[in-house]
C-alpha atoms as a PDB file:
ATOM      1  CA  UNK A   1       0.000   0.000   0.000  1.00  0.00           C
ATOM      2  CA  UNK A   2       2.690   2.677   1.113  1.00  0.00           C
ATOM      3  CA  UNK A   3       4.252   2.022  -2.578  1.00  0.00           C
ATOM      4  CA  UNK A   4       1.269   2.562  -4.132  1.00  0.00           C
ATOM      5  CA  UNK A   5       0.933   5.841  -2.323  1.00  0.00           C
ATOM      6  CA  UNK A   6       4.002   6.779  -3.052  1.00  0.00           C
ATOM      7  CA  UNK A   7       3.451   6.923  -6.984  1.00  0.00           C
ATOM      8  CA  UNK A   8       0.253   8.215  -6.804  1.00  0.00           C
ATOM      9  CA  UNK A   9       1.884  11.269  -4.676  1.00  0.00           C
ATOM     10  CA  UNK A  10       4.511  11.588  -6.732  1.00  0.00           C
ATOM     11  CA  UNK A  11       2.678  11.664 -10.018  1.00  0.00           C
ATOM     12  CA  UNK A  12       0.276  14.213  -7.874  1.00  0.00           C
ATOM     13  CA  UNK A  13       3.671  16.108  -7.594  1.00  0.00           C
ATOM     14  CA  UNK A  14       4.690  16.083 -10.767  1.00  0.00           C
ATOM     15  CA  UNK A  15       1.479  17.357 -12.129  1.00  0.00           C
ATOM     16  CA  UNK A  16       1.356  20.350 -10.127  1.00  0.00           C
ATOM     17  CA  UNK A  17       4.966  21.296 -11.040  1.00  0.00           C
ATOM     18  CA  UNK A  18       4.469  20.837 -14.763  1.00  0.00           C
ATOM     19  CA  UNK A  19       0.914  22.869 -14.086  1.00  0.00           C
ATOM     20  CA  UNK A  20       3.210  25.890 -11.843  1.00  0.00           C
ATOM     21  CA  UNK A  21       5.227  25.966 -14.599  1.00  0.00           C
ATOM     22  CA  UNK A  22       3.242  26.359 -17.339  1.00  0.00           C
ATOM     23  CA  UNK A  23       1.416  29.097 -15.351  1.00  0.00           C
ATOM     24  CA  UNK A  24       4.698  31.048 -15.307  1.00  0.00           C
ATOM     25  CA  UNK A  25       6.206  30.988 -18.293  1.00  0.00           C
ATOM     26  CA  UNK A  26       2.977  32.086 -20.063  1.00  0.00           C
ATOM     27  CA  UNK A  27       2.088  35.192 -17.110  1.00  0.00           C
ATOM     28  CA  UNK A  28      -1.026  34.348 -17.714  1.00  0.00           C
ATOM     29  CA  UNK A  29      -3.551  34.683 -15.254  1.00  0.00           C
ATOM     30  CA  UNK A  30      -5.807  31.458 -14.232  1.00  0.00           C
ATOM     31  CA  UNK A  31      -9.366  31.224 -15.341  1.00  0.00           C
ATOM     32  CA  UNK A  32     -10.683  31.648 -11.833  1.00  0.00           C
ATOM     33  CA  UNK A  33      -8.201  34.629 -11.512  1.00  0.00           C
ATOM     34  CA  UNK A  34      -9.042  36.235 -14.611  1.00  0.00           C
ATOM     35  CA  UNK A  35     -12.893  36.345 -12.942  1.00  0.00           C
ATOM     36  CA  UNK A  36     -12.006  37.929 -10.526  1.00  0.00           C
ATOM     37  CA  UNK A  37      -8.542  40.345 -10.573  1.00  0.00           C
ATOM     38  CA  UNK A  38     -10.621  43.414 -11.067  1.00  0.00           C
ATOM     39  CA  UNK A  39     -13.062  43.143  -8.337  1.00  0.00           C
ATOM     40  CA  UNK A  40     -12.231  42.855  -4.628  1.00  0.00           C
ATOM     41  CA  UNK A  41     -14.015  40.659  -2.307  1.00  0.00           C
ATOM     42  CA  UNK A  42     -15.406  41.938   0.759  1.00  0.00           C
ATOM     43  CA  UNK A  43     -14.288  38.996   2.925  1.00  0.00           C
ATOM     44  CA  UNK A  44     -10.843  40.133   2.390  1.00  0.00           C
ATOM     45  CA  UNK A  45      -9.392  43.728   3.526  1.00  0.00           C
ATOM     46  CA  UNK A  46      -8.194  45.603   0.578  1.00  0.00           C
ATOM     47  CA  UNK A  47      -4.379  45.291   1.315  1.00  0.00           C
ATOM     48  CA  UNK A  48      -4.544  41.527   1.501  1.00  0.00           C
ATOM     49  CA  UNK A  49      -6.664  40.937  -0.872  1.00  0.00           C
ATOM     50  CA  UNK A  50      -5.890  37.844  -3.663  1.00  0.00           C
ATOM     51  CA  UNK A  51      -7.441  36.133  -6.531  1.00  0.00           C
ATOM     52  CA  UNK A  52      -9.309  32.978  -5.249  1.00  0.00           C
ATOM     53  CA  UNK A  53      -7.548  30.990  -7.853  1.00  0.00           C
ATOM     54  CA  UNK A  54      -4.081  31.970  -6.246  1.00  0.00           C
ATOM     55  CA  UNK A  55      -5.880  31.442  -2.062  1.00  0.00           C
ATOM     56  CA  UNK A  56      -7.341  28.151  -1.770  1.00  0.00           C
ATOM     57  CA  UNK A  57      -8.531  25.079  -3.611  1.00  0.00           C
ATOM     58  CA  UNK A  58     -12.185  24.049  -1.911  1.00  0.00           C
ATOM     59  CA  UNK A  59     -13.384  20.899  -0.249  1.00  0.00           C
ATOM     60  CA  UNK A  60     -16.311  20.276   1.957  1.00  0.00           C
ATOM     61  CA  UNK A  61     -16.248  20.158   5.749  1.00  0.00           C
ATOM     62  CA  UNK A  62     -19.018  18.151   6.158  1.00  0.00           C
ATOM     63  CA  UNK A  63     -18.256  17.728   9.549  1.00  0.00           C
ATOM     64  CA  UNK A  64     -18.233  21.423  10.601  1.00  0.00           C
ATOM     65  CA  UNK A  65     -21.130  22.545   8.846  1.00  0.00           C
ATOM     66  CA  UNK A  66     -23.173  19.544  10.550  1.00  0.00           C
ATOM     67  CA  UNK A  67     -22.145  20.642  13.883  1.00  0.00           C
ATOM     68  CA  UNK A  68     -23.145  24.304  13.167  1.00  0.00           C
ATOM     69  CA  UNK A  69     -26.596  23.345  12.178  1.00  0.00           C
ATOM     70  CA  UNK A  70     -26.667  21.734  15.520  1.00  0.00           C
ATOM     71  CA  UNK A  71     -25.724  24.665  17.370  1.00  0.00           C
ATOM     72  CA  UNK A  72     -23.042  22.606  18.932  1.00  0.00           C
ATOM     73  CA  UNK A  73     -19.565  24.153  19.357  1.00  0.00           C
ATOM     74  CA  UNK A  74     -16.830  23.530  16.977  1.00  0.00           C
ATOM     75  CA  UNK A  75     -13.455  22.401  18.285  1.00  0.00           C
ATOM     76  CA  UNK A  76     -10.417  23.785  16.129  1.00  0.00           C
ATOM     77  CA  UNK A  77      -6.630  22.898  16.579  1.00  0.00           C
ATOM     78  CA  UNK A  78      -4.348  25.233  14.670  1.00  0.00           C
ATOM     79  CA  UNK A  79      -0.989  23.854  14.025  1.00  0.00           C
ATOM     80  CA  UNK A  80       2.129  25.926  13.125  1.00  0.00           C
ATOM     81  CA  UNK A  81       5.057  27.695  14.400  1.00  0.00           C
ATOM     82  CA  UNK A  82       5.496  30.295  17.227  1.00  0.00           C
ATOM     83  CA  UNK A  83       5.326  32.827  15.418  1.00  0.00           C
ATOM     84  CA  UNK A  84       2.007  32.006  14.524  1.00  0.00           C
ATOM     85  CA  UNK A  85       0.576  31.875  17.807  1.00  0.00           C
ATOM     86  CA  UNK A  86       2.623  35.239  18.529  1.00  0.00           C
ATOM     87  CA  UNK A  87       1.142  36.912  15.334  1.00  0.00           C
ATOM     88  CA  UNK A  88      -0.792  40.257  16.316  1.00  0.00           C
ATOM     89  CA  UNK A  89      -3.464  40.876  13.810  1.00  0.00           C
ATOM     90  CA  UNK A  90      -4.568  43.948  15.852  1.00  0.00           C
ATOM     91  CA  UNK A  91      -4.794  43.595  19.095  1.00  0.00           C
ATOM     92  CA  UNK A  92      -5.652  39.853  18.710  1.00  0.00           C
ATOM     93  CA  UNK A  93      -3.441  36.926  18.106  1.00  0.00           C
ATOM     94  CA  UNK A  94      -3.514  34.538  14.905  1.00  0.00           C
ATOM     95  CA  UNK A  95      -5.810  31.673  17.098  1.00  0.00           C
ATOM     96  CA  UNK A  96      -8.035  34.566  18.729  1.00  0.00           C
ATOM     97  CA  UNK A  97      -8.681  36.225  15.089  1.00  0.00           C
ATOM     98  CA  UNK A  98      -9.466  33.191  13.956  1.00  0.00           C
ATOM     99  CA  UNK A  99     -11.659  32.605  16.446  1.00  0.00           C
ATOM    100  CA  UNK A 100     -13.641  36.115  16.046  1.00  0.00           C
ATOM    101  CA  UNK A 101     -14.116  36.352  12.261  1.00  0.00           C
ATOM    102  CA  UNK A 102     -15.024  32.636  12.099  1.00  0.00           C
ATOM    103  CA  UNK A 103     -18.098  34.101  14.869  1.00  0.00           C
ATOM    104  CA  UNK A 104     -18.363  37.436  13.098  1.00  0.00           C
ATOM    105  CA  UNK A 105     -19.076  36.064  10.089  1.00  0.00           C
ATOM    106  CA  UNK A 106     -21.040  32.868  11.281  1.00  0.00           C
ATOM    107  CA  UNK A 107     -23.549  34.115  13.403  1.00  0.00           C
ATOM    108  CA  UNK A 108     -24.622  32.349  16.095  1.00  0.00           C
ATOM    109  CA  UNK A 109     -21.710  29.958  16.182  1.00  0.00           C
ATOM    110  CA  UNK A 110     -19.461  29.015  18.616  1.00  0.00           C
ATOM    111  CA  UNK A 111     -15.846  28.299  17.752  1.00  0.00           C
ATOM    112  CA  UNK A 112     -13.200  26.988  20.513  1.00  0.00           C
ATOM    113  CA  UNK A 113      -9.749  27.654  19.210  1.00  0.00           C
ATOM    114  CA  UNK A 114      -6.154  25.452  20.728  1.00  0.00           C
ATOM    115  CA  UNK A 115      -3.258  26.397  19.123  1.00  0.00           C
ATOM    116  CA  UNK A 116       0.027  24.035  19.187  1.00  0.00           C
ATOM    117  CA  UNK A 117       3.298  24.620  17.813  1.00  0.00           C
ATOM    118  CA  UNK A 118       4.995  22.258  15.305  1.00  0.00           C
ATOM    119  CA  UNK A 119       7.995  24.443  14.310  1.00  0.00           C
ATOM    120  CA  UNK A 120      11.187  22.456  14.258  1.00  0.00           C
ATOM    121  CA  UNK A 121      10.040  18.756  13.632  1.00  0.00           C
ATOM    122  CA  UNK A 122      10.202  17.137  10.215  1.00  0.00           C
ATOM    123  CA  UNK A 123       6.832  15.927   9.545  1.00  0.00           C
ATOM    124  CA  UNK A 124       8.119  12.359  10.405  1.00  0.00           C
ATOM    125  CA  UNK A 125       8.894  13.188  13.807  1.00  0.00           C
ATOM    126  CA  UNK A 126       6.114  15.478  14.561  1.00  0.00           C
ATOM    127  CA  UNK A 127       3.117  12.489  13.426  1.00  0.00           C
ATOM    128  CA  UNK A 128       3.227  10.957  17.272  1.00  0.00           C
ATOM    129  CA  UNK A 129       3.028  13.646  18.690  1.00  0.00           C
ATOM    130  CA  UNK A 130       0.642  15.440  16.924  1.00  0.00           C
ATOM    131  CA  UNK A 131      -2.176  12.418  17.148  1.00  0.00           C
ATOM    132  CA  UNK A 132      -1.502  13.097  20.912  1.00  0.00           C
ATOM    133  CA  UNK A 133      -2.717  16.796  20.920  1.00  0.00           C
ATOM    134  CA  UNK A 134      -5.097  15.839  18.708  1.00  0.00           C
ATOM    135  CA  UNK A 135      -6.160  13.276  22.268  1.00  0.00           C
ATOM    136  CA  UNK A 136      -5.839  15.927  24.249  1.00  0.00           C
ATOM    137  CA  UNK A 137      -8.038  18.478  22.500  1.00  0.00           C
ATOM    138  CA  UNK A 138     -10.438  16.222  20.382  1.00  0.00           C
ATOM    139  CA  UNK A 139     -10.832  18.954  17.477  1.00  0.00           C
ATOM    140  CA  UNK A 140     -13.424  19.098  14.900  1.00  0.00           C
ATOM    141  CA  UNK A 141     -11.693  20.842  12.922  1.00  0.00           C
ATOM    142  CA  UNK A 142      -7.414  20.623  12.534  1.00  0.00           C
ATOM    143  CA  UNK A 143      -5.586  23.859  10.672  1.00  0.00           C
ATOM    144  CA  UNK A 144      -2.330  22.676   9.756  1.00  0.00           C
ATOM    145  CA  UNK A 145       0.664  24.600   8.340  1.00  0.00           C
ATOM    146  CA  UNK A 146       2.912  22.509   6.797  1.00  0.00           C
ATOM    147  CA  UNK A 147       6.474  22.363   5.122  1.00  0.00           C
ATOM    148  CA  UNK A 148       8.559  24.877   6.382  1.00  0.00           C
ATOM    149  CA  UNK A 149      10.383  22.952   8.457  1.00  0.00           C
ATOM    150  CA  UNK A 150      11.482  20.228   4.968  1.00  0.00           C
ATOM    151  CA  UNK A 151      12.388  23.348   3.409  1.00  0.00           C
ATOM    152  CA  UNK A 152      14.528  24.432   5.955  1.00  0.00           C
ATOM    153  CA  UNK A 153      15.754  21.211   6.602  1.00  0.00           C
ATOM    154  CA  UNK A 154      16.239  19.753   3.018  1.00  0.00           C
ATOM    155  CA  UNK A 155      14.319  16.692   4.232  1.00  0.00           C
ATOM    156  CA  UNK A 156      13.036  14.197   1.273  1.00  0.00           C
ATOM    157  CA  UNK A 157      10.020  15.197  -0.790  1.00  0.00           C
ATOM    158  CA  UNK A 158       8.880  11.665  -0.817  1.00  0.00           C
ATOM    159  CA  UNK A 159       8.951  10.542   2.854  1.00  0.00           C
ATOM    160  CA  UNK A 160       7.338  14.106   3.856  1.00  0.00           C
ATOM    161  CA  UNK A 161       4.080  13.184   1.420  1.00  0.00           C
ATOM    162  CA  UNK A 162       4.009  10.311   2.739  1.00  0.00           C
ATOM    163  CA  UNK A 163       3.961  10.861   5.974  1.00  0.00           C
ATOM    164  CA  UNK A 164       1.512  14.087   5.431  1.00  0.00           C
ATOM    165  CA  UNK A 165      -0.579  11.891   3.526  1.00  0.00           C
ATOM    166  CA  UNK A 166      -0.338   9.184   6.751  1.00  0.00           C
ATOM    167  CA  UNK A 167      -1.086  11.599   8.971  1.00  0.00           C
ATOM    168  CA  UNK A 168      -4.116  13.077   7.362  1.00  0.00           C
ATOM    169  CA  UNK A 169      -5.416   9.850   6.337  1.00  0.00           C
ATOM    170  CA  UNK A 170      -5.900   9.143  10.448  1.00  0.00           C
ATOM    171  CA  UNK A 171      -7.192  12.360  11.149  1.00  0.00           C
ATOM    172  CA  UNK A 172     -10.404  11.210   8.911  1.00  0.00           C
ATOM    173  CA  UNK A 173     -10.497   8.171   9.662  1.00  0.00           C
ATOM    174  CA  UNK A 174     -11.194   9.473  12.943  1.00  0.00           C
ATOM    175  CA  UNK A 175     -13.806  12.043  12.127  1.00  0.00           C
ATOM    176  CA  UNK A 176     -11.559  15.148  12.090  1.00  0.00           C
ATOM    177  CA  UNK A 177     -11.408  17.564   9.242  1.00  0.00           C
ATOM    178  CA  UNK A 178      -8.377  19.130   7.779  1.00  0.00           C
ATOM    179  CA  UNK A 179      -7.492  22.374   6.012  1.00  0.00           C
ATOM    180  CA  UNK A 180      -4.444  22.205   5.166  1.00  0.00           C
ATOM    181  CA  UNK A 181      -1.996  25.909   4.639  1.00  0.00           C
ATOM    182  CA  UNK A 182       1.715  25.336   2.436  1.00  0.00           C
ATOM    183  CA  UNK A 183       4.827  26.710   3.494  1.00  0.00           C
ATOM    184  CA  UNK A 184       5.498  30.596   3.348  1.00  0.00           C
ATOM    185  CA  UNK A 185       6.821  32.683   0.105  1.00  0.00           C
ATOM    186  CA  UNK A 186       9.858  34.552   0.429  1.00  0.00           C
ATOM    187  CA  UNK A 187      11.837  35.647  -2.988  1.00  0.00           C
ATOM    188  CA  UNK A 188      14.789  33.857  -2.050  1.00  0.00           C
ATOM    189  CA  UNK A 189      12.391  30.469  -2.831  1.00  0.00           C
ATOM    190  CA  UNK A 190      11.259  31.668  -5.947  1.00  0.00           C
ATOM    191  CA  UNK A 191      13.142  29.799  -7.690  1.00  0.00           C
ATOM    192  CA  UNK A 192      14.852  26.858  -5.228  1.00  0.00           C
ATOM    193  CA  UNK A 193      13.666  23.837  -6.417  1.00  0.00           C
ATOM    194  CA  UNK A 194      13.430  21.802  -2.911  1.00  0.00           C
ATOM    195  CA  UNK A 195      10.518  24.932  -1.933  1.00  0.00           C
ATOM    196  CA  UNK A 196       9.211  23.775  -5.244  1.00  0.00           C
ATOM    197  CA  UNK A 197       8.764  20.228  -4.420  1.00  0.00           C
ATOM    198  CA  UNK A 198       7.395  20.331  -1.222  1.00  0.00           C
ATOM    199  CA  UNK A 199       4.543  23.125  -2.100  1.00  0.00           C
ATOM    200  CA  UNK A 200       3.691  20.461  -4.867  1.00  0.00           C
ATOM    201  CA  UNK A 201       3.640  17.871  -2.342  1.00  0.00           C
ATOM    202  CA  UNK A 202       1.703  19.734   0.198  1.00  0.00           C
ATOM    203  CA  UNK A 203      -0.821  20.405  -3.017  1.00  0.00           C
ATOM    204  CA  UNK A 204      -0.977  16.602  -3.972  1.00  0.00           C
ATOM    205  CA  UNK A 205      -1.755  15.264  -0.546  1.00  0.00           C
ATOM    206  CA  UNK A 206      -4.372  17.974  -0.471  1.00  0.00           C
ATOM    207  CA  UNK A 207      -5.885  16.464  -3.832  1.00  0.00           C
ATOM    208  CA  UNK A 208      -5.251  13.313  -2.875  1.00  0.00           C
ATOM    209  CA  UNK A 209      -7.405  13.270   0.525  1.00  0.00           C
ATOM    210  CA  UNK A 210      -9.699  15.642  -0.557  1.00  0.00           C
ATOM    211  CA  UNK A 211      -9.162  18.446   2.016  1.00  0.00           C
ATOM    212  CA  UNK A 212      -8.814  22.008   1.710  1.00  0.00           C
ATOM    213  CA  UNK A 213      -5.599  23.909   1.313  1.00  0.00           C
ATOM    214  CA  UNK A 214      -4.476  27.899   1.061  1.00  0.00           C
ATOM    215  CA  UNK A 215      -2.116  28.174  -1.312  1.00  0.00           C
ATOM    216  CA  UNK A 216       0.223  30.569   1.178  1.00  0.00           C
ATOM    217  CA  UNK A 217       2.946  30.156  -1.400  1.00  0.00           C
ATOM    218  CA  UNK A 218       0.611  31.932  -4.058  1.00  0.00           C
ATOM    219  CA  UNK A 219      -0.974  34.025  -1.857  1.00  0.00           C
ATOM    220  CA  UNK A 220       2.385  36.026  -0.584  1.00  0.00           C
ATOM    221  CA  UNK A 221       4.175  35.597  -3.942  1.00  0.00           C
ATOM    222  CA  UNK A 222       0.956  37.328  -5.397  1.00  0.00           C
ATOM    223  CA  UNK A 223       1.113  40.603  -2.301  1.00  0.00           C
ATOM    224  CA  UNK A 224       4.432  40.851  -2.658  1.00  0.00           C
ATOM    225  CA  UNK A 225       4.388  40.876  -6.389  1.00  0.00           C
ATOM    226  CA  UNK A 226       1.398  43.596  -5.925  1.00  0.00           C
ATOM    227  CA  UNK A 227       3.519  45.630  -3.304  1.00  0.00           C
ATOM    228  CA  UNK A 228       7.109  45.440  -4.500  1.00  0.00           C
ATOM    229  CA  UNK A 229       6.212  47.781  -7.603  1.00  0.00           C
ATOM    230  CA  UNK A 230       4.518  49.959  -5.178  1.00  0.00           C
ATOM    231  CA  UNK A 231       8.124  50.273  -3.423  1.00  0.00           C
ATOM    232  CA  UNK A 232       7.053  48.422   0.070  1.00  0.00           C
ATOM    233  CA  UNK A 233      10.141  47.170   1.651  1.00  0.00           C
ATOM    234  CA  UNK A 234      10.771  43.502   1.941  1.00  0.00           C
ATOM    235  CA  UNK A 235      10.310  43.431   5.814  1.00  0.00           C
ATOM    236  CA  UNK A 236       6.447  44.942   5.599  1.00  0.00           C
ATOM    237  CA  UNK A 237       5.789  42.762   2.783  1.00  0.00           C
ATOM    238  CA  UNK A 238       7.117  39.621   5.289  1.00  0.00           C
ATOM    239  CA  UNK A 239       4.947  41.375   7.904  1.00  0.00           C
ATOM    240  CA  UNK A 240       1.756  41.851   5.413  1.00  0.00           C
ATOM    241  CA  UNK A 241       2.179  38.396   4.014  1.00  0.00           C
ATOM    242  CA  UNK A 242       1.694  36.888   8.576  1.00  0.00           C
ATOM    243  CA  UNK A 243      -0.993  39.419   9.037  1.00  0.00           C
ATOM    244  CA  UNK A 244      -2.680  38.414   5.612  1.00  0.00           C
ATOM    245  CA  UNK A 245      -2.851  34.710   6.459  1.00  0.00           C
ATOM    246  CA  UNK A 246      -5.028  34.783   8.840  1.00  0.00           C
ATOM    247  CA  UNK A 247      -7.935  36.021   6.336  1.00  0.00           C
ATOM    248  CA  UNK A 248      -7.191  33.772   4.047  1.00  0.00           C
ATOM    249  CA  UNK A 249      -7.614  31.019   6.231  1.00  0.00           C
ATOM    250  CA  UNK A 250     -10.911  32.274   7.221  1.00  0.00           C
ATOM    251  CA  UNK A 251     -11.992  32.755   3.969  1.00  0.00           C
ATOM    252  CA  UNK A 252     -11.059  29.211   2.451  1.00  0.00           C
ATOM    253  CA  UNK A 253     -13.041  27.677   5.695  1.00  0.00           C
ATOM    254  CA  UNK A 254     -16.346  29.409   5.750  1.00  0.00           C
ATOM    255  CA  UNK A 255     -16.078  28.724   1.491  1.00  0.00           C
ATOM    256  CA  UNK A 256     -15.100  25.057   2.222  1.00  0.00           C
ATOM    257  CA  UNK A 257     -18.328  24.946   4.465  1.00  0.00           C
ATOM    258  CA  UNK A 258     -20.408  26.022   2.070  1.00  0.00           C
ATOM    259  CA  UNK A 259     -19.457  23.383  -0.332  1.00  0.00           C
ATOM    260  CA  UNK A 260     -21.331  20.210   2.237  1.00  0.00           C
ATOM    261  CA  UNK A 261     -22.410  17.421  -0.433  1.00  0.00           C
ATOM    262  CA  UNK A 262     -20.707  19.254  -3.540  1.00  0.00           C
ATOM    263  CA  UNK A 263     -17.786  17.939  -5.157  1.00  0.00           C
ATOM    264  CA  UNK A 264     -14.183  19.422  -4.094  1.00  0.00           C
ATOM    265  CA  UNK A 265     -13.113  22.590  -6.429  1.00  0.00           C
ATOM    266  CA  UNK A 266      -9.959  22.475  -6.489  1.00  0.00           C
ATOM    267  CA  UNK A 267      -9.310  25.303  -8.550  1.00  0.00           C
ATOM    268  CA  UNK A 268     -10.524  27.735  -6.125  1.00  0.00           C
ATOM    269  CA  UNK A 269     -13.794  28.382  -8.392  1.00  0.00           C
ATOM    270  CA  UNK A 270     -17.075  28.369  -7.352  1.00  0.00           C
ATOM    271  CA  UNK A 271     -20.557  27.420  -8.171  1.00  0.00           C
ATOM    272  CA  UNK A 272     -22.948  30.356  -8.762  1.00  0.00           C
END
């Protein structure tokens, strides 16, 4: 079985790489992107706003919307690094803002927000022990930001999928939704090939499992694309692109809500 796996990841890889690249060299904007660049979306503030094409690709949580039409309340771990949980998006952290807009824009909902921190542990390592938060808090709901760490650490593309793909595998099989968020953009990935490899393995796993994803990589490459003609400096694009993430985030899970007993989009179009 974990063989199989294997090549069905890594032909899920090598489609999205061929796909990236294609995108690039033609500059060419995506159909879902070519909807929508000249319109902004209310759900997203003006200075992080981003084509939906470049944010997310959709999947129903099934799970989440059933528990919100049973006014019961809904039980989210966020995963990630420090800085994460450190992130001031106001006067609120990256959990708490979560927490608010997912209420503010759900009314009548009640979300209950844990945050751990992964930073520093291959994904590998950090399976155990995240099946034991996962115990401890008994989410509904997991947000999990993934791959920085392999970048950092050069780790292999192959064992990371399929140890991502392990890992989400159990959290269904256990009645816990994902949404899964790829590793940050900064322009000195642009072009590294390892970066490369694991956002398209982050993006296969997503397909794979059916789950949710925000395209971070996109998402900053696109604001910092945006902001770097308009002369921003690369530390307040770095800062823009953690204060930013938290919207998009938001926005890809009340979407991925609304799509209970579609099929997954995962273009980041939507239905009329």
């Amino acid at each position: 079985m974990a063989h199989s796996i294997t090549h069905v990841l890594a032909a899920g890889v090598s489609l999205v790489l061929v796909a990236s690249a294609a995108w690039a060299q033609s500059g060419e904007l995506l159909p879902a992107d070519t909807r929508r660049a000249e319109r902004a979306d209310s759900s997203l503030s003006a200075e992080c706003f981003v084509p939906d094409g470049k944010l997310f690709a959709l999947a129903p949580l099934e799970g989440v919307k059933a528990a919100l039409d049973e006014k019961r309340p809904v039980k989210v771990l966020a995963l990630g690094s420090p800085a994460m949980s450190a992130l001031g998006t106001g006067s609120a952290s990256y959990p708490a803002w979560l927490e608010h807009e997912l209420e503010r824009l759900l009314p009548g909902s009640d979300f209950v927000m844990e945050h751990r921190v992964t930073s520093g542990e291959t994904m590998e390592d950090a399976s155990d022990r995240i099946k034991g938060m996962v115990a401890e808090v008994e989410p509904d709901l997991v947000i999990w930001k993934v791959g920085t760490t392999e970048v950092l650490a050069r780790t292999d593309t192959e064992e990371f999928a399929r140890s991502l793909d392990d890992t989400v595998k159990w959290l269904k099989e256990h009645d816990i939704e994902v949404v899964l968020v790829d590793p940050q953009y900064t322009a000195s990935l642009r072009d590294d090939p390892g970066y490369k490899r694991v956002v398209a393995s982050v993006e296969a796993v997503a397909r794979a499992d059916a789950v949710p994803l925000v395209f971070r990589s996109k998402a900053v490459r696109y604001l910092t694309e945006q902001r770097s003609n308009a002369g921003q400096n690369p530390f307040q694009l770095n800062e823009l692109g953690y204060r930013c993430i938290a919207e998009h985030v938001v926005r890809a899970v009340l979407l991925s809500i609304r799509q209970h007993g579609e099929s997954p989009e995962r273009d980041g179009t939507k239905r009329p």
